[in-house]
C-alpha atoms as a PDB file:
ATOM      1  CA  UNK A   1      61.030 -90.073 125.466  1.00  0.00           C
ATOM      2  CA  UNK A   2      63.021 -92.052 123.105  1.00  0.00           C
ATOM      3  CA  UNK A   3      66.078 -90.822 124.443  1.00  0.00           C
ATOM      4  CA  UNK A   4      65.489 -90.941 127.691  1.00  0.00           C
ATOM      5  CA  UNK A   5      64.454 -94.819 126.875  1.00  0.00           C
ATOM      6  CA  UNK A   6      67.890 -95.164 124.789  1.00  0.00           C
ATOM      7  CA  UNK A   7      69.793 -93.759 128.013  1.00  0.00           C
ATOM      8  CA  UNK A   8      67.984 -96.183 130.815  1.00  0.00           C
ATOM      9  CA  UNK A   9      68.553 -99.405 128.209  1.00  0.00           C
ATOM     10  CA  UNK A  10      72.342 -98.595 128.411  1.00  0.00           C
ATOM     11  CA  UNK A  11      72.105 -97.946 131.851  1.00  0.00           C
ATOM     12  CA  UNK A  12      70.668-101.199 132.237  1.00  0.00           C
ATOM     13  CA  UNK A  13      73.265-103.090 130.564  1.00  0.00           C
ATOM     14  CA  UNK A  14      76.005-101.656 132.407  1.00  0.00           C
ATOM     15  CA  UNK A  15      74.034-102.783 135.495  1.00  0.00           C
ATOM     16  CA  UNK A  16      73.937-106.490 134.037  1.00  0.00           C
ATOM     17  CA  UNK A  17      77.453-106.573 132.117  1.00  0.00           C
ATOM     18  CA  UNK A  18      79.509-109.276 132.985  1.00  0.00           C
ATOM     19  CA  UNK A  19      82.521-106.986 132.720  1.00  0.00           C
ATOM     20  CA  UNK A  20      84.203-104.915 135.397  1.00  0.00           C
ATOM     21  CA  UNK A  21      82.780-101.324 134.682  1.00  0.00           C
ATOM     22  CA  UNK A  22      82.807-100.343 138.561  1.00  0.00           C
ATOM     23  CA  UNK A  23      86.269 -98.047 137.918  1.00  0.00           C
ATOM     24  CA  UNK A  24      85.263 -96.557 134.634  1.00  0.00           C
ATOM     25  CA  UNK A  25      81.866 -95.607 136.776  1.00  0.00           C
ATOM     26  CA  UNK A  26      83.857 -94.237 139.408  1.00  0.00           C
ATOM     27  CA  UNK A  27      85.556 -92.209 137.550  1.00  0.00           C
ATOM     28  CA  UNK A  28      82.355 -90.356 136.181  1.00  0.00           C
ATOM     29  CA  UNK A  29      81.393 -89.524 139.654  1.00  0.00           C
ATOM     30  CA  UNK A  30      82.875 -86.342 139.780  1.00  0.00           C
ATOM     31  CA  UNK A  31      81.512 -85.286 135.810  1.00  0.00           C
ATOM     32  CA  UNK A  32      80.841 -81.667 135.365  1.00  0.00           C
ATOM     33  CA  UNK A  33      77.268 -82.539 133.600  1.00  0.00           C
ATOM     34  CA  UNK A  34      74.711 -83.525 136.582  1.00  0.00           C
ATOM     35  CA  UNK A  35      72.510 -85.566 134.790  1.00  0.00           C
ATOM     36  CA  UNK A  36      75.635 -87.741 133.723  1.00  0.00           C
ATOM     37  CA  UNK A  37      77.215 -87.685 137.194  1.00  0.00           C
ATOM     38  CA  UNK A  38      73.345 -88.600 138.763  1.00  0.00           C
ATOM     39  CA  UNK A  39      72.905 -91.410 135.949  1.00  0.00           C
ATOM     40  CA  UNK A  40      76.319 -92.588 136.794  1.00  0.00           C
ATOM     41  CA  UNK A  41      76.017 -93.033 141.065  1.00  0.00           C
ATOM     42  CA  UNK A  42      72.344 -94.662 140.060  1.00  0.00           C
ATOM     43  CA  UNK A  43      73.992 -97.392 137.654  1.00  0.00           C
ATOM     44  CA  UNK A  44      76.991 -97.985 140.192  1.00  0.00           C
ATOM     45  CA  UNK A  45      74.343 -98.447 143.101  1.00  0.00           C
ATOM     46  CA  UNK A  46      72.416-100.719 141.045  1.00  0.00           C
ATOM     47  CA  UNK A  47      74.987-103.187 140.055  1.00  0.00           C
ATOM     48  CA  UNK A  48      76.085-103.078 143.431  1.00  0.00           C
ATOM     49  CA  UNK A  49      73.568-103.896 145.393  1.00  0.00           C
ATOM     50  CA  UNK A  50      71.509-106.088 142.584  1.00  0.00           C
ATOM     51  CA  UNK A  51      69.402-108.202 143.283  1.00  0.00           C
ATOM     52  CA  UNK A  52      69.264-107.012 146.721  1.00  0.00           C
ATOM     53  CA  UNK A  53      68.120-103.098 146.016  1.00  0.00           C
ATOM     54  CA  UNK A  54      64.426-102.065 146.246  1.00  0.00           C
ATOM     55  CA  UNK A  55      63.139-101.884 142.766  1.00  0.00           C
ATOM     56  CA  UNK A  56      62.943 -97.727 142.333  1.00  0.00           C
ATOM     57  CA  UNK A  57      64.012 -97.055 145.880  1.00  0.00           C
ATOM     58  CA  UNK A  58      67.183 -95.212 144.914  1.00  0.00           C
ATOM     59  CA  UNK A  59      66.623 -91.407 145.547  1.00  0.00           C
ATOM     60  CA  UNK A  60      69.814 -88.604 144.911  1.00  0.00           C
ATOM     61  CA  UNK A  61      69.165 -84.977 146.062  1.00  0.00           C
ATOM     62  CA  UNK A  62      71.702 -82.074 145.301  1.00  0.00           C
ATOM     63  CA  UNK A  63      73.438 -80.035 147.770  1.00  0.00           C
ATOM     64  CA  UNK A  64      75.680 -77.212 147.302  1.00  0.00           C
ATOM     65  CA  UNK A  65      78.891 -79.248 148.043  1.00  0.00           C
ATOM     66  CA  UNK A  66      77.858 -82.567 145.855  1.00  0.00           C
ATOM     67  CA  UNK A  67      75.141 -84.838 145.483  1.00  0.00           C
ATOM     68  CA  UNK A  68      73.700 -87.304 148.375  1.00  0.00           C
ATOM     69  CA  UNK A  69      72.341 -90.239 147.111  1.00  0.00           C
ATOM     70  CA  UNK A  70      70.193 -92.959 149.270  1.00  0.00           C
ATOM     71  CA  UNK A  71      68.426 -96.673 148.583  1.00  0.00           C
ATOM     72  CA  UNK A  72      67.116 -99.181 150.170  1.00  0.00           C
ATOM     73  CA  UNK A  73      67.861-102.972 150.385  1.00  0.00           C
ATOM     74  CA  UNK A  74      66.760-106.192 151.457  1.00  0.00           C
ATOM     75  CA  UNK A  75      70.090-108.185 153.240  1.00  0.00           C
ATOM     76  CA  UNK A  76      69.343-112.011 154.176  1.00  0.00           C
ATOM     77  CA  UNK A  77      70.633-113.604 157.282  1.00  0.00           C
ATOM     78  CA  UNK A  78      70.847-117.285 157.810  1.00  0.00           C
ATOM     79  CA  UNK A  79      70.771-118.532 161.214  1.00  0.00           C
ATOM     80  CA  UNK A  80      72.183-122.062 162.379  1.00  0.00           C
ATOM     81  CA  UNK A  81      70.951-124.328 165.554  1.00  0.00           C
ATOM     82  CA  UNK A  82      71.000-127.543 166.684  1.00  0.00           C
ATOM     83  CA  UNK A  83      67.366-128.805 167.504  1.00  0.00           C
ATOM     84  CA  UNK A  84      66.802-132.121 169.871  1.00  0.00           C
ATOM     85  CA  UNK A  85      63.837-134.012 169.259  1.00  0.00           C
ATOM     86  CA  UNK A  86      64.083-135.860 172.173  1.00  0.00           C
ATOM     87  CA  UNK A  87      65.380-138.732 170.064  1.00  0.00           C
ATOM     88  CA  UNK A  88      69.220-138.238 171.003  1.00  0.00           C
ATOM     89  CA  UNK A  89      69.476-136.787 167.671  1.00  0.00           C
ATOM     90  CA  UNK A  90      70.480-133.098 167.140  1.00  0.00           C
ATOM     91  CA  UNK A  91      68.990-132.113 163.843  1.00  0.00           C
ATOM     92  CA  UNK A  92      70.147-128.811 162.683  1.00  0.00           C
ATOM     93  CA  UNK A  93      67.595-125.925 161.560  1.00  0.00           C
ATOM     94  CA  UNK A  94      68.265-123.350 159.339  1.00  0.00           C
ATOM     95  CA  UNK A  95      66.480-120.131 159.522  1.00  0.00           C
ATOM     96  CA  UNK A  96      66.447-117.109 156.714  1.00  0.00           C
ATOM     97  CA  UNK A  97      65.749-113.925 157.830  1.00  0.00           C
ATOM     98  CA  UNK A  98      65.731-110.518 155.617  1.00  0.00           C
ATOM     99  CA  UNK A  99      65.840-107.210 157.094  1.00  0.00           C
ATOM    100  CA  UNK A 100      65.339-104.200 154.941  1.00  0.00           C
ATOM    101  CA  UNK A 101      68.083-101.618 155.014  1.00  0.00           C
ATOM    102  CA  UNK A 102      69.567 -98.184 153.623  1.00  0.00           C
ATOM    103  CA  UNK A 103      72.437 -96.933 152.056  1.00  0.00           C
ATOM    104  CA  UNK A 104      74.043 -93.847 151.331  1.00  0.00           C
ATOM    105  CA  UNK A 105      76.735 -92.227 149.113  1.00  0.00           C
ATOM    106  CA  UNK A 106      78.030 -88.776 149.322  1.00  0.00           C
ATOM    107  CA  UNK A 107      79.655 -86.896 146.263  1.00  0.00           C
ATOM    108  CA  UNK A 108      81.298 -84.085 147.126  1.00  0.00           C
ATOM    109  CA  UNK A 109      83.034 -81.652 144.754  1.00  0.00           C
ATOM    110  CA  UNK A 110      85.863 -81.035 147.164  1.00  0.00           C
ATOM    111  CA  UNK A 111      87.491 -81.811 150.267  1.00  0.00           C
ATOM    112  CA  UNK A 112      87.480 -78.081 151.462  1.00  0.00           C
ATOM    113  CA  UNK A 113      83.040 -78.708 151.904  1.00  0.00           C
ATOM    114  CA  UNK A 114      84.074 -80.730 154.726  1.00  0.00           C
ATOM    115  CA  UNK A 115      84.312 -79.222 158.290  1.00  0.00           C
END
């Protein structure tokens, strides 16, 4: 347990550096160890897509050509118009909509899996 603790409060500050660490993650992605390689694709998804991600809604499965890894997230839309209020005025309305959505990743340990 204290590991595993150890491990998520590194994860966590590679998710919140303020340094580039997107190409040293990348580079992991294809690690022979599969907890490392699954740790890895969770911290690169998570810096990512923060503050947007669903809070523990990033899932990975294994497959026999790589590792498929999915989330969800919340992406905002902000909509523009021109209102009349029967003044001659035009007074313009803003409207914020959020729609939740998924992502994907695919890892695959070579090109030959593909058809």
């Amino acid at each position: 347990p204290k590991r595993k603790s150890a491990i998520n409060e590194r994860m966590e500050a590679l998710v919140s550096a303020p340094l580039a660490v997107e190409d040293a993650l990348v580079g992991l992605f294809d690690h022979s160890d599969h907890t490392l390689q699954r740790r890895v694709v969770e911290t690169y998804v998570r810096r990512l897509y923060q503050p947007y991600l669903v809070k523990g809604s990033v899932r990975m499965q294994w497959h026999r050509s790589g590792l498929i890894a999915s989330w969800e997230f919340m992406e905002e839309h902000i909509e523009r118009a021109n209102v009349s209020d029967g003044l001659a005025s035009n007074k313009p309305l803003v409207e914020k909509h959020t729609e939740r959505k998924w992502g994907a990743m695919v890892v695959i340990k070579s090109l030959q899996y593909l058809p």
